[in-house]
C-alpha atoms as a PDB file:
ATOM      1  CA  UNK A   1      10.844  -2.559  12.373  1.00  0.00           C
ATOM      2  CA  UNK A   2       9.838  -1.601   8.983  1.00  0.00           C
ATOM      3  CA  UNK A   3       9.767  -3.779   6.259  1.00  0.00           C
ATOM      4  CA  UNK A   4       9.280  -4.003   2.388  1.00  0.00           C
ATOM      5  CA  UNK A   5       5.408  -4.322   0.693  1.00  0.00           C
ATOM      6  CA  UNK A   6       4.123  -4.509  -2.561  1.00  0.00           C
ATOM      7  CA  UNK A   7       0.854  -3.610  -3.085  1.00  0.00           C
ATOM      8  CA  UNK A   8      -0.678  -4.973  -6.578  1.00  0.00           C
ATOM      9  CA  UNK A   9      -3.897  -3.147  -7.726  1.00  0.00           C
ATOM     10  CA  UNK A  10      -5.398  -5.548 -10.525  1.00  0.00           C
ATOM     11  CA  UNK A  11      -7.983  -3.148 -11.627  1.00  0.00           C
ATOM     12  CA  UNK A  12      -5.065  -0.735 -12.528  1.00  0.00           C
ATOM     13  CA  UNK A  13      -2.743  -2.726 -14.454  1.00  0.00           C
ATOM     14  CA  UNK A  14      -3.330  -2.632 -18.486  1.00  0.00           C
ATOM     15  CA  UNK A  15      -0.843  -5.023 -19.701  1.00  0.00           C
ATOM     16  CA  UNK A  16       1.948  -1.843 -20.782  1.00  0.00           C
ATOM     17  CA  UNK A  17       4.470  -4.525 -19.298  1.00  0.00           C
ATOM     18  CA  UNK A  18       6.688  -0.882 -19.034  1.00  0.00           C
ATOM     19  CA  UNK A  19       7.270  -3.366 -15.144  1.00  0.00           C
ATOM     20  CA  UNK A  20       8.553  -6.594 -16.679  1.00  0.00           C
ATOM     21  CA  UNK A  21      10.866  -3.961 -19.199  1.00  0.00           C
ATOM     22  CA  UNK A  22      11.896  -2.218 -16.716  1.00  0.00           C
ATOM     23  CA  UNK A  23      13.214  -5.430 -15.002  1.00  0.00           C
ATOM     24  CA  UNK A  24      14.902  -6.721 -18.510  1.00  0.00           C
ATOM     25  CA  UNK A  25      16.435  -3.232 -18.585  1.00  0.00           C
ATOM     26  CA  UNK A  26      17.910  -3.796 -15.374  1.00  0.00           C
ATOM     27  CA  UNK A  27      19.405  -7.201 -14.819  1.00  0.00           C
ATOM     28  CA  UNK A  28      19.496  -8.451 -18.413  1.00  0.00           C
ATOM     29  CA  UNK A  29      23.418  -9.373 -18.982  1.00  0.00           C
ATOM     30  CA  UNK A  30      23.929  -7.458 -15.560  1.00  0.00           C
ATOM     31  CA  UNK A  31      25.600  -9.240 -12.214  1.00  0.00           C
ATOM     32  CA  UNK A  32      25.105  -7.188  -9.021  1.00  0.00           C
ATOM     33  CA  UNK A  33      27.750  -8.593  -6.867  1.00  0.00           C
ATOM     34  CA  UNK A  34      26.208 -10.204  -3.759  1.00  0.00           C
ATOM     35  CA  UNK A  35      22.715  -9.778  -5.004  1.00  0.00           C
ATOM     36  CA  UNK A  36      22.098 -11.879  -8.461  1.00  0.00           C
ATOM     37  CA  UNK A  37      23.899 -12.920 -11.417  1.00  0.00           C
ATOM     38  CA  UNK A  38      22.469 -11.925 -14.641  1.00  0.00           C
ATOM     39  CA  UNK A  39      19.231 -12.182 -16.163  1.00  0.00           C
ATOM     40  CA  UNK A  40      19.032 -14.431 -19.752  1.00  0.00           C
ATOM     41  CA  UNK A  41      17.390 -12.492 -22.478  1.00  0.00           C
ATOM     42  CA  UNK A  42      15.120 -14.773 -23.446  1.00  0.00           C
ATOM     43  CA  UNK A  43      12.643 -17.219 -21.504  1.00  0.00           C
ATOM     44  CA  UNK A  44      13.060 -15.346 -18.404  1.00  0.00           C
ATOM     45  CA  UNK A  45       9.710 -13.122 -16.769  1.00  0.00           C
ATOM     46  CA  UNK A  46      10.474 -12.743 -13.221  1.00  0.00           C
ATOM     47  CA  UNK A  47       7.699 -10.463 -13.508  1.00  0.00           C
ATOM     48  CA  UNK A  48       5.173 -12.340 -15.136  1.00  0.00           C
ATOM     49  CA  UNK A  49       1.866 -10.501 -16.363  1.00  0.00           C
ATOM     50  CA  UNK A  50      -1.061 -12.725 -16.815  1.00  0.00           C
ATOM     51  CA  UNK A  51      -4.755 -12.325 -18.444  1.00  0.00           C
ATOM     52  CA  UNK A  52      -8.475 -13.590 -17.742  1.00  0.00           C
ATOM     53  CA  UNK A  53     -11.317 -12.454 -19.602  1.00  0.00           C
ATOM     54  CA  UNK A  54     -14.615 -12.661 -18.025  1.00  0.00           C
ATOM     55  CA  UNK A  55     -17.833 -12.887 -19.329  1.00  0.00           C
ATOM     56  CA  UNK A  56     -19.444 -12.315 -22.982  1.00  0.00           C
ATOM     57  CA  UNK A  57     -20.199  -9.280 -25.282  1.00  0.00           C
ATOM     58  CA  UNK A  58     -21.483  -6.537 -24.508  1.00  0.00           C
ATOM     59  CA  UNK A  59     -20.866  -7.329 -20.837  1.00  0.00           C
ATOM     60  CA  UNK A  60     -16.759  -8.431 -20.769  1.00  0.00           C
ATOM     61  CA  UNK A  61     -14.515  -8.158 -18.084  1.00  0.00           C
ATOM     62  CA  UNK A  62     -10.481  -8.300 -18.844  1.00  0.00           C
ATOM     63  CA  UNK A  63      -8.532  -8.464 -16.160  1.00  0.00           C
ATOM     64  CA  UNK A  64      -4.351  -8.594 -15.604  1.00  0.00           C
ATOM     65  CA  UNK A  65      -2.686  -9.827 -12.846  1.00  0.00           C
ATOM     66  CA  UNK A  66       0.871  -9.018 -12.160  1.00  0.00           C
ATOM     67  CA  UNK A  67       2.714 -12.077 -10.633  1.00  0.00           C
ATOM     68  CA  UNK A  68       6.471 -12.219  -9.208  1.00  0.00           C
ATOM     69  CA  UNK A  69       8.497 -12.978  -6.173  1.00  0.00           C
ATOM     70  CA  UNK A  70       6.125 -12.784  -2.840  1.00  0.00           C
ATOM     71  CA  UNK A  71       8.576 -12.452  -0.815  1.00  0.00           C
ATOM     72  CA  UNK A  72       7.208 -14.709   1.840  1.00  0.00           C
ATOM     73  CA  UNK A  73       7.776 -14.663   5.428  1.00  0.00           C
ATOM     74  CA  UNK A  74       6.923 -18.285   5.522  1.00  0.00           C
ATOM     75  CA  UNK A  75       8.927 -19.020   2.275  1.00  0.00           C
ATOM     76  CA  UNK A  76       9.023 -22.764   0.781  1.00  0.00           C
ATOM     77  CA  UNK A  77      12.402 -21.693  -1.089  1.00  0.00           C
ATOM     78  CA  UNK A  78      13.712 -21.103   2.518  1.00  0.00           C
ATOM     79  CA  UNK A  79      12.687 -24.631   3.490  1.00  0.00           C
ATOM     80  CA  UNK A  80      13.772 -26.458  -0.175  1.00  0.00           C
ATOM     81  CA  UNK A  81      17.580 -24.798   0.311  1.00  0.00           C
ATOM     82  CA  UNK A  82      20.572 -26.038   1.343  1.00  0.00           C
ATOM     83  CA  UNK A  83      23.971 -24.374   3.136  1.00  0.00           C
ATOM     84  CA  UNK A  84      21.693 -21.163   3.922  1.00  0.00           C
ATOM     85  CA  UNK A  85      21.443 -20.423   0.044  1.00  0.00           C
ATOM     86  CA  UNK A  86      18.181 -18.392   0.557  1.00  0.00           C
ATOM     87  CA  UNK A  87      17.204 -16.188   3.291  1.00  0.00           C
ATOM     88  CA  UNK A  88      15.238 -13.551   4.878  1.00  0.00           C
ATOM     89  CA  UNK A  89      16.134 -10.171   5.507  1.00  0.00           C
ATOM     90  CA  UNK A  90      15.198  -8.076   8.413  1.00  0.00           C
ATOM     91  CA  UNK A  91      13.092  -5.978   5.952  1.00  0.00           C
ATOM     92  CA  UNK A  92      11.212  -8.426   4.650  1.00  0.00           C
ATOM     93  CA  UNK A  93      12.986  -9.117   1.531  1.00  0.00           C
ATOM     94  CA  UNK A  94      13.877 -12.858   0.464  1.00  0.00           C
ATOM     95  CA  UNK A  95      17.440 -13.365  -1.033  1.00  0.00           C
ATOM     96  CA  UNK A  96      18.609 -15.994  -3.029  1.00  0.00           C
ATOM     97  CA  UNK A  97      22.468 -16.453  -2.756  1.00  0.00           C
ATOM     98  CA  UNK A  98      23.866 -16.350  -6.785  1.00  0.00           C
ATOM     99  CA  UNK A  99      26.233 -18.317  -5.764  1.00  0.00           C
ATOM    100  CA  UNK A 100      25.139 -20.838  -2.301  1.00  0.00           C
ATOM    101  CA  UNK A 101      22.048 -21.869  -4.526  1.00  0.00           C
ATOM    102  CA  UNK A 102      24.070 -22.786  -7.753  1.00  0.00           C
ATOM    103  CA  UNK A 103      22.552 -26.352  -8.627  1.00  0.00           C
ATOM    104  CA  UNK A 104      19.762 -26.581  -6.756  1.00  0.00           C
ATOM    105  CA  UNK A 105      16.931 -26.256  -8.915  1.00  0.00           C
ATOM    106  CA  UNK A 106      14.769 -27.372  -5.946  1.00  0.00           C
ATOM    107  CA  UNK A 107      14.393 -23.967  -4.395  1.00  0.00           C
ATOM    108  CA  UNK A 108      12.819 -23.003  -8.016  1.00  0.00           C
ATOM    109  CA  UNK A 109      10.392 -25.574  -7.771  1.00  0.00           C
ATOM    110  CA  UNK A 110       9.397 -25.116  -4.137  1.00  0.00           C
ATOM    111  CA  UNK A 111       7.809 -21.639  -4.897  1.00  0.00           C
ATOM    112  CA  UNK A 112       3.627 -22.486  -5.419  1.00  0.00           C
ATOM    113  CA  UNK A 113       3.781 -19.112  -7.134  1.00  0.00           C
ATOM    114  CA  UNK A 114       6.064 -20.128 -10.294  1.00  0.00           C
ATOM    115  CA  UNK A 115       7.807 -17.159  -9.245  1.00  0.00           C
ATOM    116  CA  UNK A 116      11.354 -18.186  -9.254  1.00  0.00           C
ATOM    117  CA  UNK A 117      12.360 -19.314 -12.793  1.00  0.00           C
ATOM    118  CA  UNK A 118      15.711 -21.633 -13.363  1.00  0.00           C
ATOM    119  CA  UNK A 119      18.324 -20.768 -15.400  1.00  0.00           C
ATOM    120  CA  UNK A 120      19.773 -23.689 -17.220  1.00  0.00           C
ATOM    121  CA  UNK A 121      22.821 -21.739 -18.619  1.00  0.00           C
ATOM    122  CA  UNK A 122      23.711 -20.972 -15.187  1.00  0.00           C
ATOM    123  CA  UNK A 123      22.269 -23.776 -13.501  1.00  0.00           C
ATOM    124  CA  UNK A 124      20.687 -21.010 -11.005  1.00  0.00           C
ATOM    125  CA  UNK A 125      16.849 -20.216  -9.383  1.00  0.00           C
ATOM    126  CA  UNK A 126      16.207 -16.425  -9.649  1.00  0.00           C
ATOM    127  CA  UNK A 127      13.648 -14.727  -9.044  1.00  0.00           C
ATOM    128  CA  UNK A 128      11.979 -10.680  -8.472  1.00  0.00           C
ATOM    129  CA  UNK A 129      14.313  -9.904  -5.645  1.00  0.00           C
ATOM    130  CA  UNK A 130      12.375  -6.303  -5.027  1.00  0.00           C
ATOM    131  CA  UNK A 131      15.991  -4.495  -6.145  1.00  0.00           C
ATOM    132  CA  UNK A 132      17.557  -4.754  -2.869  1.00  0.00           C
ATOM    133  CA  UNK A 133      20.447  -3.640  -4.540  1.00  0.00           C
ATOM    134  CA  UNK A 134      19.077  -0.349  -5.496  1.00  0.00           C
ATOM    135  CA  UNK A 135      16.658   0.088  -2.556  1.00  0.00           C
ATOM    136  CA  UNK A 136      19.988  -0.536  -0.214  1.00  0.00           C
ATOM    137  CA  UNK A 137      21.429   2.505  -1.997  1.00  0.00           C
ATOM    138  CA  UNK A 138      19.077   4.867  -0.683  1.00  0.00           C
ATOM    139  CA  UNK A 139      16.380   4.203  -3.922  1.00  0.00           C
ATOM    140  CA  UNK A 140      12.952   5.092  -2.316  1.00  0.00           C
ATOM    141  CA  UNK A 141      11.127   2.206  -4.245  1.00  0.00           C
ATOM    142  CA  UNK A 142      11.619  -0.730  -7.163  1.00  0.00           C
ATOM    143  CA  UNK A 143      12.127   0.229 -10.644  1.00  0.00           C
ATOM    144  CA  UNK A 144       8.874  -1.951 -11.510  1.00  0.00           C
ATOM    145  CA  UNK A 145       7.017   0.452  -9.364  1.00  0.00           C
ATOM    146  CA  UNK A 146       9.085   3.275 -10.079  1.00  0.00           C
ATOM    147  CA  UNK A 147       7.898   2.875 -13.929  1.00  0.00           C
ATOM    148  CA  UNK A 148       4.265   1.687 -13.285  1.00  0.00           C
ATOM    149  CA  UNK A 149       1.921   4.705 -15.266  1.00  0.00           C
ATOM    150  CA  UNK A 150      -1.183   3.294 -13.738  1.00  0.00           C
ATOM    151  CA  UNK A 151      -0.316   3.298 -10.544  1.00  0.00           C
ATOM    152  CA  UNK A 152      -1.032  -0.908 -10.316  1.00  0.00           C
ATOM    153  CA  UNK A 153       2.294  -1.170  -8.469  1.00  0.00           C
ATOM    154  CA  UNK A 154       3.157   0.417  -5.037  1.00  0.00           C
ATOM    155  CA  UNK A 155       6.200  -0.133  -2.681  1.00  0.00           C
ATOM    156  CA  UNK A 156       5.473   0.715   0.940  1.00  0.00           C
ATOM    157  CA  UNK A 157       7.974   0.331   3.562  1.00  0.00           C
ATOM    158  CA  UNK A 158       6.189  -0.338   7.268  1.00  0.00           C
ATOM    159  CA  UNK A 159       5.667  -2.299  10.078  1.00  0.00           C
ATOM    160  CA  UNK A 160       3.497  -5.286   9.959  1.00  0.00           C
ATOM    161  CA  UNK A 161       1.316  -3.487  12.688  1.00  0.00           C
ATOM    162  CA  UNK A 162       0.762  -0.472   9.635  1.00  0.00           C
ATOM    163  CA  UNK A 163       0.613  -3.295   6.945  1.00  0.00           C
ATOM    164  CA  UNK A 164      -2.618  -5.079   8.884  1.00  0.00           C
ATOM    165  CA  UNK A 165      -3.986  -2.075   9.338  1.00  0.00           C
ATOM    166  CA  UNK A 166      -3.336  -1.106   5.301  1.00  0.00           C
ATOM    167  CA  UNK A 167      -4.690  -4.418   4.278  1.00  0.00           C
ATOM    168  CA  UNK A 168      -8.049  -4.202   6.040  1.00  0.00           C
ATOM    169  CA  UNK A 169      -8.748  -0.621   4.981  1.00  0.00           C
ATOM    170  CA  UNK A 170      -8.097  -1.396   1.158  1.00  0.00           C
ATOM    171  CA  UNK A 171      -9.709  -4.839   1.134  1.00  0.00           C
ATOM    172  CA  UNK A 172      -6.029  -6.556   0.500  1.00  0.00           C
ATOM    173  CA  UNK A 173      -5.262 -10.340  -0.375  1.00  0.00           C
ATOM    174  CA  UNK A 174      -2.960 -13.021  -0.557  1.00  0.00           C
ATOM    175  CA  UNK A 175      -2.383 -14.427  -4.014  1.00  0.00           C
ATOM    176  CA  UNK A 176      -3.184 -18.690  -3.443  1.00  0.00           C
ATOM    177  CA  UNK A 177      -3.671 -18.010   0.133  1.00  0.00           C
ATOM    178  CA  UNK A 178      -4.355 -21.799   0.363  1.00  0.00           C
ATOM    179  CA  UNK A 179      -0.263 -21.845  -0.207  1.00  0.00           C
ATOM    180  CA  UNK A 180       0.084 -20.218   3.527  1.00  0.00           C
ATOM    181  CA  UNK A 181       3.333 -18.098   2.797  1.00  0.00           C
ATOM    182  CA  UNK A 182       2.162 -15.008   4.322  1.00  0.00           C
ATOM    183  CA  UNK A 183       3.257 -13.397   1.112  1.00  0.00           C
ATOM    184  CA  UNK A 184       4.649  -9.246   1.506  1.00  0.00           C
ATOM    185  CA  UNK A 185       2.899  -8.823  -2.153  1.00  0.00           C
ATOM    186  CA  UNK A 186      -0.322  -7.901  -1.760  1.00  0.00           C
ATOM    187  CA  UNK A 187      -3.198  -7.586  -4.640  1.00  0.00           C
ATOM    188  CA  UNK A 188      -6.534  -5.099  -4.548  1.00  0.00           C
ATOM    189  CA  UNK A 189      -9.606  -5.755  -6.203  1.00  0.00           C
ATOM    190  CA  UNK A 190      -8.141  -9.258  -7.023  1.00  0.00           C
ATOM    191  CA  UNK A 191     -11.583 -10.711  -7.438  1.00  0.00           C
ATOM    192  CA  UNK A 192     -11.688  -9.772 -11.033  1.00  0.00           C
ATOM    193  CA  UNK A 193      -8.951 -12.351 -11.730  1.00  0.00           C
ATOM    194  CA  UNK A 194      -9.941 -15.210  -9.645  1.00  0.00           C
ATOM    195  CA  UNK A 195     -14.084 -14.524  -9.389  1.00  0.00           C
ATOM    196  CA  UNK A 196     -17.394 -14.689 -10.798  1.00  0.00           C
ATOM    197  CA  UNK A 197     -19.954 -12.355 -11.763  1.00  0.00           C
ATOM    198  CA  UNK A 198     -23.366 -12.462 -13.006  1.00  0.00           C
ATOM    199  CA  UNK A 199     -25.073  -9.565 -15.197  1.00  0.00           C
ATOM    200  CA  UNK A 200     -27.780  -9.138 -17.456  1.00  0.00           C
ATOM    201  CA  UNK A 201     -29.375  -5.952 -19.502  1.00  0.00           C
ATOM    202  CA  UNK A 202     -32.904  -4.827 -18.383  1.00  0.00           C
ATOM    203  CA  UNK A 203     -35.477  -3.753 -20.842  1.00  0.00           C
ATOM    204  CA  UNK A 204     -39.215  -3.109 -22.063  1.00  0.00           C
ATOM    205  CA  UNK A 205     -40.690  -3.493 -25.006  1.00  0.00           C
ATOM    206  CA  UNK A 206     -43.965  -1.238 -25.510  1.00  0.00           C
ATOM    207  CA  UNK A 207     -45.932  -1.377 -28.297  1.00  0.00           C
ATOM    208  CA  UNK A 208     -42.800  -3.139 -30.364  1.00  0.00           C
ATOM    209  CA  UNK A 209     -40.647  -0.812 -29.073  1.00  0.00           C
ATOM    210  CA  UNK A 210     -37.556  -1.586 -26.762  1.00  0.00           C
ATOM    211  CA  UNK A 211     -36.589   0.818 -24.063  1.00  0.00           C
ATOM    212  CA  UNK A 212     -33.892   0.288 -21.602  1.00  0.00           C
ATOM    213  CA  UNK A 213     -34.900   0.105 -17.673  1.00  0.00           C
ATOM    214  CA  UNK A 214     -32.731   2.656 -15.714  1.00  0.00           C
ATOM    215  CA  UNK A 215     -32.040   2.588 -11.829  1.00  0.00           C
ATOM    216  CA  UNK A 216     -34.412  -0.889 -11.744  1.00  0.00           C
ATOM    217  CA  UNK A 217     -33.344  -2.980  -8.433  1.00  0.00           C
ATOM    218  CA  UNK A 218     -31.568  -5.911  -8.493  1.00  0.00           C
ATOM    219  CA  UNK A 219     -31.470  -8.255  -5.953  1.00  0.00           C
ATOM    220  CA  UNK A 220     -29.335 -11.644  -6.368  1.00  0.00           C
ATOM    221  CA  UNK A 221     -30.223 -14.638  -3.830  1.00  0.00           C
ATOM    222  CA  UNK A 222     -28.575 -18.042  -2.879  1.00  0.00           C
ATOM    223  CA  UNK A 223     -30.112 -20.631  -0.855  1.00  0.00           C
ATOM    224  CA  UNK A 224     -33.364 -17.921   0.063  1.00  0.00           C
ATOM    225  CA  UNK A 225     -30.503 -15.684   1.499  1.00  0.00           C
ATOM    226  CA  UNK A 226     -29.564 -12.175  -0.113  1.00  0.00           C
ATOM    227  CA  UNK A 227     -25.886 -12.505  -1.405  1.00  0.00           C
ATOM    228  CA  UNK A 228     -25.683  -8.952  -3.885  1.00  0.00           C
ATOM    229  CA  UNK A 229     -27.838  -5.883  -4.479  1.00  0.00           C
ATOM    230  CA  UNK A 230     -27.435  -3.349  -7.221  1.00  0.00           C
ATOM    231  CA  UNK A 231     -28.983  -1.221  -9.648  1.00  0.00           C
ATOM    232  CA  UNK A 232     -29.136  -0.987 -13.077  1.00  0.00           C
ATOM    233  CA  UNK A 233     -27.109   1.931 -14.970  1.00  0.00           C
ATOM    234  CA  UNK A 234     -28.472   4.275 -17.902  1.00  0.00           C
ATOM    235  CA  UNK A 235     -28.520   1.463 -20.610  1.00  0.00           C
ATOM    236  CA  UNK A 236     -30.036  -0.789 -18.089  1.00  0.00           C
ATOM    237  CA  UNK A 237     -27.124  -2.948 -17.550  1.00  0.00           C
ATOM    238  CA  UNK A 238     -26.304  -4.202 -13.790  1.00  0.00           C
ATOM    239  CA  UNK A 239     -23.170  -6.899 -12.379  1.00  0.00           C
ATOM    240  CA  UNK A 240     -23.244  -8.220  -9.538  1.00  0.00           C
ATOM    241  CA  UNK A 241     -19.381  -9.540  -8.615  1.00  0.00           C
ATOM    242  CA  UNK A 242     -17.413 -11.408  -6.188  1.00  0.00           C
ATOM    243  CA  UNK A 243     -19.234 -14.407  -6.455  1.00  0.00           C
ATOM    244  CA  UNK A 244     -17.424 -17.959  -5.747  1.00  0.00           C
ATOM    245  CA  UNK A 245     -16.322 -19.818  -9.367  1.00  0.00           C
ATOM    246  CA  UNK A 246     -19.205 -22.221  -9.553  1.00  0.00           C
ATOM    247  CA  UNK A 247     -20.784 -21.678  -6.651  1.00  0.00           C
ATOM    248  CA  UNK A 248     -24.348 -23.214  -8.234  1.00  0.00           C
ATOM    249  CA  UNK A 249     -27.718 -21.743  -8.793  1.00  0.00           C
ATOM    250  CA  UNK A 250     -29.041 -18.047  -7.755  1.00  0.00           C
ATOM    251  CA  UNK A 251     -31.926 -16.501  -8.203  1.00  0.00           C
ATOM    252  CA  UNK A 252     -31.787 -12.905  -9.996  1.00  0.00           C
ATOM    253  CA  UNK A 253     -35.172 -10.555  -8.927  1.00  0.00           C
ATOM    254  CA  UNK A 254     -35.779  -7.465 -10.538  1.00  0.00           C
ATOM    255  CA  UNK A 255     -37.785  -4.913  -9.427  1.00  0.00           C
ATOM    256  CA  UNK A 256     -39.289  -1.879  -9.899  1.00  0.00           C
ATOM    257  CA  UNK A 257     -41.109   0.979  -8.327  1.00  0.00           C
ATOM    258  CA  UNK A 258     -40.408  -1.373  -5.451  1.00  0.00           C
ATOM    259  CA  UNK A 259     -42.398  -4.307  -6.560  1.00  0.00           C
ATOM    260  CA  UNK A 260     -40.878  -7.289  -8.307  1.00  0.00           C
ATOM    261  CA  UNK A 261     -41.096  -7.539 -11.801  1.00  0.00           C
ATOM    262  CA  UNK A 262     -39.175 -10.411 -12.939  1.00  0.00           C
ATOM    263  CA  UNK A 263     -37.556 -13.219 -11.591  1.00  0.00           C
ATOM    264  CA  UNK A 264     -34.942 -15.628 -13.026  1.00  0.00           C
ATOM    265  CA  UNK A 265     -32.776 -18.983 -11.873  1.00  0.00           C
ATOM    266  CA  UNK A 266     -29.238 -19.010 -12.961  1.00  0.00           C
ATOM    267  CA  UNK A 267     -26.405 -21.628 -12.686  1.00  0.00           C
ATOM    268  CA  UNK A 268     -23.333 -20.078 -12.517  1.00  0.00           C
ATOM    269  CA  UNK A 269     -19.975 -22.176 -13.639  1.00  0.00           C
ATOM    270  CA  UNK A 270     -18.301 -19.482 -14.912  1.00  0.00           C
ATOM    271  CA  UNK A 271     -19.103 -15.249 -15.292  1.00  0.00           C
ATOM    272  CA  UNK A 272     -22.175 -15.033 -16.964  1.00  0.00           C
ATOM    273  CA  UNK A 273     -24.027 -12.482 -19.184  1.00  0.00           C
ATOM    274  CA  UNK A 274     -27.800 -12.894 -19.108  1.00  0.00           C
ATOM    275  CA  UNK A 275     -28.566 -11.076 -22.325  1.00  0.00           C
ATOM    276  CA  UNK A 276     -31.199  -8.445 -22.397  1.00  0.00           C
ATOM    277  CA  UNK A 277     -33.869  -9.281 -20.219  1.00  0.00           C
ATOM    278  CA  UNK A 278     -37.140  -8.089 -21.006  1.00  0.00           C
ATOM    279  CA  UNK A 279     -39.833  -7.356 -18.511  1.00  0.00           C
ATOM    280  CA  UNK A 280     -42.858  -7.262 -20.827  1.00  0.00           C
ATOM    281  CA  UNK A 281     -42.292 -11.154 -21.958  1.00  0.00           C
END
């Protein structure tokens, strides 16, 4: 059977919010019948958008990361309710009953995501709940991905056999996947919210003059085992990502014309920008 997917593509999304509008635009002072009572104006973001920068000047990284409902298969709001208040759908969609969950503010704060926000007024959990009632009229997609203009939001509708198969061609995964939801929102190229990287500028200085070091080879090691290669660009800049949030010390080589030029011991906390290295010091 097929069944709803959101696929999140962090290295697309630049903070328009047009998503989280969108969503205001929709449920803001609006019941659906069966589906949700209505949104509050204020306080409420059940599509949250949050930032990280990485690294330092010149080199910086900004990255956004879309959070919401994960619709879960393995959903702690499920397990938190009482009298069958929330529930899964055959496609994949998790529902929270307006009115079987009024009161319990325990299904909001089962969800490790922060995802489904209480409503004091109403004394109600809501949450993202992928506009079932739009998609159950025949809508091809959610309005958040309907409005997206970067394309950092995409509804797929397929079976979990396609969906495995998705995930492992586009390098897919699981938001806190330490939470073990087995979450149907899934993000791309999330390393540049929750990694490191480490970069640096290579140059030579001739005679008092500084030059930058094109297509120079860099070579990043942990432990005497190779853990990133690249080269530098035009301006003699290089990054190598992906690496674990203080994962400890590496060693940076640089070399060129195949021989190695420099070498340099880094301890990496957090992203780091080496400054402009210079291979005639």
């Amino acid at each position: 059977m097929k069944k709803w997917n959101l696929i999140v593509d962090v290295a697309n999304c630049t903070n328009c919010n047009l998503c989280t509008l969108a969503n205001q635009d929709e449920h803001v002072g609006n019941e659906f019948e069966g589906y949700s009572a209505p949104m509050p104006k204020h306080h409420h973001r059940w599509i949250d958008i949050l930032s990280r920068e990485r690294g330092s000047g010149p080199l910086l990284d900004v990255a956004y990361l879309p959070v919401l409902c994960q619709h879960c298969d393995d959903a702690p709001c499920i397990e938190a309710a009482e009298n069958g208040a929330v529930t899964k759908r055959a496609d994949g969609i998790v529902h929270i009953d307006p009115v079987k969950a009024k009161g319990q503010k325990a299904i909001a704060d089962a969800c490790p995501y922060d995802a489904v926000r209480w409503n004091e007024e109403l004394q109600l959990p809501q949450h993202w709940f992928f506009d079932a009632h739009l998609l159950d009229r025949g809508w091809e997609e959610p309005r958040c991905a309907q409005v997206c203009a970067s394309n950092a939001l995409k509804a797929v509708k397929v079976t979990d056999e396609e969906m495995a198969e998705i995930k492992s061609r586009e390098g897919l995964r699981e938001l806190k996947p330490e939470a073990v939801t087995r979450p149907r929102v899934h993000y791309k190229n999330l390393h540049r919210y929750t990694h490191e990287f480490i970069g640096g500028t290579i140059i030579r200085t001739v005679d008092g003059v500084s030059d930058c070091v094109a297509d120079a080879g860099i070579r990043l090691e942990s432990e005497g085992s190779v853990v990133g290669e690249t080269a530098t660009d035009a301006f003699g800049e290089f990054k190598i990502d992906r690496l674990e949030p203080g994962s400890g010390r590496y060693s940076v080589i640089v070399e060129v014309d195949g021989e190695e030029a420099k070498r340099l011991d880094v301890e990496l906390g957090e992203s780091v920008y080496l400054g402009r290295i210079d291979l005639a010091a």
